[in-house]
N, C-alpha and C. Protein backbone atom coordinates (compact mmCIF):
# COMPACT_ATOMS: atom_id res chain seq x y z
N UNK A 1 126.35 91.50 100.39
CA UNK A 1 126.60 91.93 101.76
C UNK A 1 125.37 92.65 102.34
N UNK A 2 124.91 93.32 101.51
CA UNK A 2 123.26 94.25 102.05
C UNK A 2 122.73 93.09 102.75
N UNK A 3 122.09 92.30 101.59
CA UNK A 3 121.41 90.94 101.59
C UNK A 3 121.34 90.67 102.67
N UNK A 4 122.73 90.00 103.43
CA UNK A 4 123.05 89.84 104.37
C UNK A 4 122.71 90.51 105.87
N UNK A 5 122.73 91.69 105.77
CA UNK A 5 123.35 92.56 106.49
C UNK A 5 121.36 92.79 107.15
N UNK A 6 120.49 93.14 105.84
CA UNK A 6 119.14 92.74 105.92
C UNK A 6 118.60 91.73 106.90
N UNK A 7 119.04 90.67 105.82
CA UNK A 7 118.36 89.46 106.85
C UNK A 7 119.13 89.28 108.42
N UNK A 8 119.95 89.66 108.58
CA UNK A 8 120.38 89.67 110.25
C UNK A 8 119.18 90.76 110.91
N UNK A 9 119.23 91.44 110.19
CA UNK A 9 118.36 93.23 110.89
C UNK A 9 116.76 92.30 111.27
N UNK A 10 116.55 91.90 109.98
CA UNK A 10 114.98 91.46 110.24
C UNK A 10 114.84 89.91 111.22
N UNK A 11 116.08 89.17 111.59
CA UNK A 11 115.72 88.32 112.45
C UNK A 11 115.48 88.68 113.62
N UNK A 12 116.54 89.71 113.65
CA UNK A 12 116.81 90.18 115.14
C UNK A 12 115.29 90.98 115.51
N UNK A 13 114.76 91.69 114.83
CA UNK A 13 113.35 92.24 115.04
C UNK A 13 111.99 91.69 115.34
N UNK A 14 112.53 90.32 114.59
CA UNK A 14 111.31 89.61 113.97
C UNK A 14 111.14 88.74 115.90
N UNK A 15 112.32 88.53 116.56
CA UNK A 15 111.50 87.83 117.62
C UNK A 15 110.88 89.05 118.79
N UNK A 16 110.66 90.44 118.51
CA UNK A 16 110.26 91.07 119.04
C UNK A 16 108.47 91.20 118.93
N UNK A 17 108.49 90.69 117.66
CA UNK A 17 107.15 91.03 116.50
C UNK A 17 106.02 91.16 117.43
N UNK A 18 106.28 89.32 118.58
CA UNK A 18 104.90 89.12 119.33
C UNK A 18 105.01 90.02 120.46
N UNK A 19 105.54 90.79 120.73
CA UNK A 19 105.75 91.54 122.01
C UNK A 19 104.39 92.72 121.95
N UNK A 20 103.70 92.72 123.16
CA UNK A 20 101.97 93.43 123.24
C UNK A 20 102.42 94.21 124.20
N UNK A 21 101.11 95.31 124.74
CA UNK A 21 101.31 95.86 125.56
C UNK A 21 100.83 95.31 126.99
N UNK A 22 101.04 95.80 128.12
CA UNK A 22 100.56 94.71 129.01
C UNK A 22 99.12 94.61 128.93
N UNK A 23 98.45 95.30 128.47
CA UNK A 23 96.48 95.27 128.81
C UNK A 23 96.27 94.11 127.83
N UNK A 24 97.49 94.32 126.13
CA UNK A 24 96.98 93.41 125.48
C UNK A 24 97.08 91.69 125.54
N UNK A 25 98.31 91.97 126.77
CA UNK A 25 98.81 90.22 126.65
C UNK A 25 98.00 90.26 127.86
N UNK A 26 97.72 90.73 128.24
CA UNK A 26 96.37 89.87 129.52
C UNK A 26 95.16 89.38 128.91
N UNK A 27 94.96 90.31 127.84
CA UNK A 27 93.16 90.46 127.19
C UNK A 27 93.54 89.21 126.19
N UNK A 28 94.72 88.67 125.57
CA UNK A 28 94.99 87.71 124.75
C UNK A 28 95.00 86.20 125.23
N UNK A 29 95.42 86.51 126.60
CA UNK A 29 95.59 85.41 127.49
C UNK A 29 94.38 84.86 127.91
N UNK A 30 93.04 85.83 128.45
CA UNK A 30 92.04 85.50 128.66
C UNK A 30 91.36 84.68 127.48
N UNK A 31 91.58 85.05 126.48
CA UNK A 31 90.69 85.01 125.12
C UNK A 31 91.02 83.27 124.91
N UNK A 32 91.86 83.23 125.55
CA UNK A 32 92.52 81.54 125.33
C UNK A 32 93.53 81.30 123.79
N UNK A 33 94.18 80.53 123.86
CA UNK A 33 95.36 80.20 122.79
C UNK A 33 95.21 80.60 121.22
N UNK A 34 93.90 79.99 120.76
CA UNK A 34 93.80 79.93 119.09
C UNK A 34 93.50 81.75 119.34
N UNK A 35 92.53 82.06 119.89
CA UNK A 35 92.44 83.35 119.73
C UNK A 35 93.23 84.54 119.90
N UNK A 36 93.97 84.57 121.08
CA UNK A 36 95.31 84.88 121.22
C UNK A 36 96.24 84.78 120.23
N UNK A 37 96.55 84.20 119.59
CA UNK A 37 97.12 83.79 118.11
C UNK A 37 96.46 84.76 117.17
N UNK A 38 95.42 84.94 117.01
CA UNK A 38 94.59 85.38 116.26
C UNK A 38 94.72 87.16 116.51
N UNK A 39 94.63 87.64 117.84
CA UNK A 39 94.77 88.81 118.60
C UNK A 39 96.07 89.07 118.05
N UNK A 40 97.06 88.51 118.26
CA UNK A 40 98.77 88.79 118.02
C UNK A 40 98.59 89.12 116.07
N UNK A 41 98.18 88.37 115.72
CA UNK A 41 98.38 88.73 114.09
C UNK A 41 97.79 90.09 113.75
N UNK A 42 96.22 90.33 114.49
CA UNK A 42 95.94 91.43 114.03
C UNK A 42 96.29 93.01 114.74
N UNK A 43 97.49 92.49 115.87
CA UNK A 43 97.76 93.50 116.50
C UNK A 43 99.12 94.19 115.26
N UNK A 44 99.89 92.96 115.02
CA UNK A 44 100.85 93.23 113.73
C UNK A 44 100.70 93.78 112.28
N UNK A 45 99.47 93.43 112.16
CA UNK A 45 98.88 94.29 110.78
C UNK A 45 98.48 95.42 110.82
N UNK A 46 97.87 95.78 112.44
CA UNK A 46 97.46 97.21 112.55
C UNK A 46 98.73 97.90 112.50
N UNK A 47 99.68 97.52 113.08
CA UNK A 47 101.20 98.54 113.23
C UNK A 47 101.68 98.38 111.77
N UNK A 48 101.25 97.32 110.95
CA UNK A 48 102.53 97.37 109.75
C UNK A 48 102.22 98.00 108.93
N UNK A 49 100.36 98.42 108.90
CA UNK A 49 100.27 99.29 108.13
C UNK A 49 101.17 100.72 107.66
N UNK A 50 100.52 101.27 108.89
CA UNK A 50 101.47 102.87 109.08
C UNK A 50 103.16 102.58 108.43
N UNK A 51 103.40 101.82 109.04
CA UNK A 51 105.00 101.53 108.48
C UNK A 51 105.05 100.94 107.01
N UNK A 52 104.20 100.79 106.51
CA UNK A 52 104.18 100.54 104.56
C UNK A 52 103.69 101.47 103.88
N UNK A 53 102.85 102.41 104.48
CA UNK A 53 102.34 103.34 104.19
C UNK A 53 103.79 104.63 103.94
N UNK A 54 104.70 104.72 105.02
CA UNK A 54 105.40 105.71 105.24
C UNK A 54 106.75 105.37 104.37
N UNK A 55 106.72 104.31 104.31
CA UNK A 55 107.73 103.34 103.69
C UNK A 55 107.49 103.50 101.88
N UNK A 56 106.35 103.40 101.57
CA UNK A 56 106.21 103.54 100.58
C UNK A 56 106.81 105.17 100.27
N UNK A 57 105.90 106.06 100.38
CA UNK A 57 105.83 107.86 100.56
C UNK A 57 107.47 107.78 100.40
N UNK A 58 108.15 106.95 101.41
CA UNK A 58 110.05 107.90 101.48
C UNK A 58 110.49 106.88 100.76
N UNK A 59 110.31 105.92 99.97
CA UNK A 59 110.44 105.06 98.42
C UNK A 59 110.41 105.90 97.52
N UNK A 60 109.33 107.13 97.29
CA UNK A 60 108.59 107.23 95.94
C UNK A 60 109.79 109.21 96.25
N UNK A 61 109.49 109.31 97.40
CA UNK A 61 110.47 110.92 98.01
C UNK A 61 112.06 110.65 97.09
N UNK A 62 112.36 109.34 97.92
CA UNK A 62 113.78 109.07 97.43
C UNK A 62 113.98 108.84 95.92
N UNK A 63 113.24 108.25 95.10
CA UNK A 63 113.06 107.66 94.09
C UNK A 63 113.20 109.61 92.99
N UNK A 64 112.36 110.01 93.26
CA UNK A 64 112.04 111.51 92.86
C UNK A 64 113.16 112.27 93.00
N UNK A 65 113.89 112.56 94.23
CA UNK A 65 114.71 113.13 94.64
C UNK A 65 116.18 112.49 94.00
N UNK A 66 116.09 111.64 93.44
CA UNK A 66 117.55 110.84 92.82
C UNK A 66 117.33 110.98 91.52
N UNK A 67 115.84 111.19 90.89
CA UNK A 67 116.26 111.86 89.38
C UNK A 67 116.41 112.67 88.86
N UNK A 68 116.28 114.09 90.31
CA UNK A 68 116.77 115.57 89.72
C UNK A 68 118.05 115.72 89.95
C-alpha cells in the first residue's frame, strides 16, 4: 500500500518537474528546443540537489533517533 501510495505522490509531482520560472522559460525558449531541453535538466539537478542532501541528513537523524 506505501508502494502504492508513493508512486501516485511521485506522478502527480513529476508533471510539475518542467515547470521554470518565468525569466527561465523565456531564456529556454530563446536558446531553441535541444537546448532548452538541456536548460530544463540542469535546472532539475540544481534543485534536487539540496533536496538529497537534506533528505539524506533526516534519513541518517531518523535512523539514529530510532536506535536510542
Amino acid at each position: 500500500m506505501k508502494r502504492i501510495a508513493l508512486f501516485i505522490i511521485l506522478q502527480a509531482i513529476s508533471v510539475s518537474l518542467i515547470a521554470q520560472c518565468s525569466i527561465c522559460t523565456k531564456t529556454a525558449s530563446q536558446m531553441g528546443e535541444e537546448a532548452g531541453k538541456g536548460f530544463n535538466v540542469g535546472v532539475l539537478y540544481l534543485a534536487g540537489m539540496p533536496f538529497a542532501i537534506i533528505g539524506y541528513v533526516a534519513f541518517k537523524w531518523w535512523k539514529n533517533e530510532k536506535q536510542d
